[in-house]
N, C-alpha and C. Protein backbone atom coordinates (compact mmCIF):
# COMPACT_ATOMS: atom_id res chain seq x y z
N UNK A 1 151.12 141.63 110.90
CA UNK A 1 151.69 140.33 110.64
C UNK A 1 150.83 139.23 111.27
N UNK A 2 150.18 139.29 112.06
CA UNK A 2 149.10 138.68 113.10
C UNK A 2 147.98 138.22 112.17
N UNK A 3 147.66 139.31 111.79
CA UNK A 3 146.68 139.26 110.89
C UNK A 3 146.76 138.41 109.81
N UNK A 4 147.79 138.45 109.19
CA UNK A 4 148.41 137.66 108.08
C UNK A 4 148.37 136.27 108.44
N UNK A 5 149.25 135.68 109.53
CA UNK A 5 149.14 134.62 109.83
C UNK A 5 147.75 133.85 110.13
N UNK A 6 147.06 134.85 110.94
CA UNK A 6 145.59 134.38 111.00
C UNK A 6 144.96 133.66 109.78
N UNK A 7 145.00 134.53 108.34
CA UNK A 7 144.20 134.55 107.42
C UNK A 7 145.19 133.12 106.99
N UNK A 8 146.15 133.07 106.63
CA UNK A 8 146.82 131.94 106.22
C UNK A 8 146.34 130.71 107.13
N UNK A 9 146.19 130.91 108.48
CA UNK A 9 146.09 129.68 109.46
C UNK A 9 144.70 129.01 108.50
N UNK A 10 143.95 129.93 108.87
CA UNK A 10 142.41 129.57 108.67
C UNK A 10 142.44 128.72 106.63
N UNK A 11 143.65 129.50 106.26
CA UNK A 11 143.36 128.68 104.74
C UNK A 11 144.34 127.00 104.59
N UNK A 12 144.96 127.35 105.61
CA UNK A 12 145.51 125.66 106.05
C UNK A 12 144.37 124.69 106.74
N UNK A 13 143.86 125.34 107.81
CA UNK A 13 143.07 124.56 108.07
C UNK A 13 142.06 124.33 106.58
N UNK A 14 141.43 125.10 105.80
CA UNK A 14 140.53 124.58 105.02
C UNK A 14 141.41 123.74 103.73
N UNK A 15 142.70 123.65 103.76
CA UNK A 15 143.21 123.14 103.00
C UNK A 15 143.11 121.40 103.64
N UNK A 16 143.67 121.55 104.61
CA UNK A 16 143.66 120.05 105.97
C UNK A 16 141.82 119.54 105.40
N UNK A 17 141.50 120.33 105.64
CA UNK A 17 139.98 119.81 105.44
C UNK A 17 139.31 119.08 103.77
N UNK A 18 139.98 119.89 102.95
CA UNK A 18 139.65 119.21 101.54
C UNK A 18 140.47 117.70 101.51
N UNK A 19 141.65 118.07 102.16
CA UNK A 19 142.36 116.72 102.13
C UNK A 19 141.91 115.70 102.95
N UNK A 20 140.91 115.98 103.79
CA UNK A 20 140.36 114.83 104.72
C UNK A 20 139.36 114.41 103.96
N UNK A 21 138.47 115.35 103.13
CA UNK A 21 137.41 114.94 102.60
C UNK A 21 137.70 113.76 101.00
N UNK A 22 138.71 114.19 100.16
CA UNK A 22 139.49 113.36 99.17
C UNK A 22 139.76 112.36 99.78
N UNK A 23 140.67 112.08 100.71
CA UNK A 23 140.77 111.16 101.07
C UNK A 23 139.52 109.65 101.97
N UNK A 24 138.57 110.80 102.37
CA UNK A 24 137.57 109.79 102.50
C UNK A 24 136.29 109.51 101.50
N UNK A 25 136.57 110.34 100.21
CA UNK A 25 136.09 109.76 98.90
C UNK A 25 136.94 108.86 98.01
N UNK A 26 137.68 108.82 98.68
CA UNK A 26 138.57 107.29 98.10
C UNK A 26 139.11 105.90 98.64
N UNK A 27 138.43 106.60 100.19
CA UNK A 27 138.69 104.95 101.02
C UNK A 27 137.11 104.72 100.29
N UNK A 28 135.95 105.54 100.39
CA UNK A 28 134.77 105.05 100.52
C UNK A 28 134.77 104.63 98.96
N UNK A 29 135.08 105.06 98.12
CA UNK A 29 135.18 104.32 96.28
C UNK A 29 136.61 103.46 96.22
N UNK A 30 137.32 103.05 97.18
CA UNK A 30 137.99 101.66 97.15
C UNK A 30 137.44 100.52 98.02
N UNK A 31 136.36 101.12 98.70
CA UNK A 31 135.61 100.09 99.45
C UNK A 31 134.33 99.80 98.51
N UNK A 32 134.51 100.29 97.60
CA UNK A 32 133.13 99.73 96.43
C UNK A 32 132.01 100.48 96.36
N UNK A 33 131.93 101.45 96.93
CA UNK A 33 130.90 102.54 96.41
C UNK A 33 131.48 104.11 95.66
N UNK A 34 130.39 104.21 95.46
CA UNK A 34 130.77 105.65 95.19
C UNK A 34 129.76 106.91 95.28
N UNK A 35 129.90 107.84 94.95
CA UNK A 35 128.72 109.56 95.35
C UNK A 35 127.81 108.38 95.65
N UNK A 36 127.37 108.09 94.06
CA UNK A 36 125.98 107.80 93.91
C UNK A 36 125.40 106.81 94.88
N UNK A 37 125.81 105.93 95.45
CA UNK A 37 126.24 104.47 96.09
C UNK A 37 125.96 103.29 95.43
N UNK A 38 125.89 103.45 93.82
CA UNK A 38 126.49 102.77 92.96
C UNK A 38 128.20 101.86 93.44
N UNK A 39 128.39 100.66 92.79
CA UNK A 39 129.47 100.33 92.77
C UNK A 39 130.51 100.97 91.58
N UNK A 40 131.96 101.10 91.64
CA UNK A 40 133.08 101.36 90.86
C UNK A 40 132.26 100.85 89.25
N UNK A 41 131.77 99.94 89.30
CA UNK A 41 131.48 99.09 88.08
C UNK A 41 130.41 99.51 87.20
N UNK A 42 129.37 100.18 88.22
CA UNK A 42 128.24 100.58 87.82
C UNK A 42 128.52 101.90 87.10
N UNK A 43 129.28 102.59 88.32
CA UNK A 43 129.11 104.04 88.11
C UNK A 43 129.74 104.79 86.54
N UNK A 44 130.30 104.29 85.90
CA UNK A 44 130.40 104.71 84.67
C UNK A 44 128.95 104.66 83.42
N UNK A 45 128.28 103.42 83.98
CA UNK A 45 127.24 103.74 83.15
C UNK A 45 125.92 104.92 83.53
N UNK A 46 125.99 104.92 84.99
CA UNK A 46 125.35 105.90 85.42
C UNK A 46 125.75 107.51 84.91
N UNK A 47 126.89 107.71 85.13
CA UNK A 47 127.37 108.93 84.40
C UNK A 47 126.95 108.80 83.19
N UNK A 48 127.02 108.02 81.92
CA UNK A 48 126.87 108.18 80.74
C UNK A 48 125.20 109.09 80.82
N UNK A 49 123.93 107.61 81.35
CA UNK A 49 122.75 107.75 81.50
C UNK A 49 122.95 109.41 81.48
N UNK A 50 123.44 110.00 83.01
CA UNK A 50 123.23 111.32 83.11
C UNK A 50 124.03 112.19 82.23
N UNK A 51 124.90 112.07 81.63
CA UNK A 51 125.53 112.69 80.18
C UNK A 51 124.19 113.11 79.04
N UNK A 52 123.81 112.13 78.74
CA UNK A 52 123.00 111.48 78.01
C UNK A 52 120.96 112.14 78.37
N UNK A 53 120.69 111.88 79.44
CA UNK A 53 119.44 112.78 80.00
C UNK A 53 119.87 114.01 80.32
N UNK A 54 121.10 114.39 80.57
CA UNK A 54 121.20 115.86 81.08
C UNK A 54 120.78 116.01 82.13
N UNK A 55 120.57 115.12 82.81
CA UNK A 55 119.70 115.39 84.36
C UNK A 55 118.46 115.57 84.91
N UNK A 56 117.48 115.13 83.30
CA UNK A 56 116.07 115.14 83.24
C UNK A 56 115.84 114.26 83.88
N UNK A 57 116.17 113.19 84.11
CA UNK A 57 115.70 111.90 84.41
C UNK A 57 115.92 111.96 85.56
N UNK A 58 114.93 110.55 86.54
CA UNK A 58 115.00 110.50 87.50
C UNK A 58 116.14 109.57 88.27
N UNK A 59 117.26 110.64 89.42
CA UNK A 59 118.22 109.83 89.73
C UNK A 59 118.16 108.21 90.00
N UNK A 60 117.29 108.37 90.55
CA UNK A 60 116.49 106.47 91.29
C UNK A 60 116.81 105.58 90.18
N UNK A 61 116.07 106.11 88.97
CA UNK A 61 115.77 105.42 88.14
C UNK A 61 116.86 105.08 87.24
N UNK A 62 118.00 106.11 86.91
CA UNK A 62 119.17 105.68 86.68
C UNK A 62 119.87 104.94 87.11
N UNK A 63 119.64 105.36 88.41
CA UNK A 63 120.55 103.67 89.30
C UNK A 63 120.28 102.78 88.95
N UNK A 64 119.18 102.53 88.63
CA UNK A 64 118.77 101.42 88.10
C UNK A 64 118.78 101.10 87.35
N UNK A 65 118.77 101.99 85.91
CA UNK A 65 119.12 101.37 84.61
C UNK A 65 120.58 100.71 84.89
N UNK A 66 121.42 101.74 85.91
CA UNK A 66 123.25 101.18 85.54
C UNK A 66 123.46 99.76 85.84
N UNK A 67 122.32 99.64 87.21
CA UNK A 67 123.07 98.43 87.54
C UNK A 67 122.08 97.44 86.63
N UNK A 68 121.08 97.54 85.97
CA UNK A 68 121.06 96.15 85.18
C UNK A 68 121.71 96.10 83.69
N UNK A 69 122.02 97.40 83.22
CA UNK A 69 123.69 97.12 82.29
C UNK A 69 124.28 96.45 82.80
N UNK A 70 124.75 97.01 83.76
CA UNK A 70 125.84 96.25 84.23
C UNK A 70 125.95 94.48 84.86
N UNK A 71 124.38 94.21 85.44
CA UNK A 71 124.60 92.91 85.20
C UNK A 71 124.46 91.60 83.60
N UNK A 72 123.81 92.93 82.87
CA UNK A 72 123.65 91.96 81.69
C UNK A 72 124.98 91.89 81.28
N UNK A 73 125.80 92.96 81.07
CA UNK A 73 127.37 92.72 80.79
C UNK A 73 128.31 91.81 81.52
N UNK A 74 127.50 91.72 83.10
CA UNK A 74 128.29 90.61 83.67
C UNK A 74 128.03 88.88 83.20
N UNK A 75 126.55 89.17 83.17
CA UNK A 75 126.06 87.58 82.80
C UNK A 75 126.60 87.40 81.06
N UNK A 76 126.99 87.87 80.44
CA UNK A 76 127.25 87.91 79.25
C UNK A 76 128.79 86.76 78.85
């Protein structure tokens, strides 16, 4: 029964732990970034880009395409 509880303890704690980590991927993407450190605004066009290259392309350089979509859509 020791045993049992052990194995359960240890899967709470890694449960405690995913929930710390969710939760600080969503203070840090309600504070305006996100993975990429793209903004909320950007980051949808960045995903497409990488939809779209499949992941050939160079990450850098995606960032960069998103965010000047994204400002031509703003200045628009």
């Amino acid at each position: 029964m020791l045993e049992r509880f052990k194995e359960r303890q240890l899967t709470i704690d890694e449960l405690l732990e995913a929930y710390k980590q969710m939760r600080d991927e969503t203070v840090e993407k309600e504070a305006g970034k996100t993975k990429s450190g793209l903004t909320k605004e950007q980051e949808p066009y960045f995903n497409k880009f990488m939809e779209v290259y499949e992941e050939r392309g160079e990450e850098a350089e995606l960032k960069e395409w998103s965010v000047d979509v994204h400002q031509y859509f703003e200045a628009r």
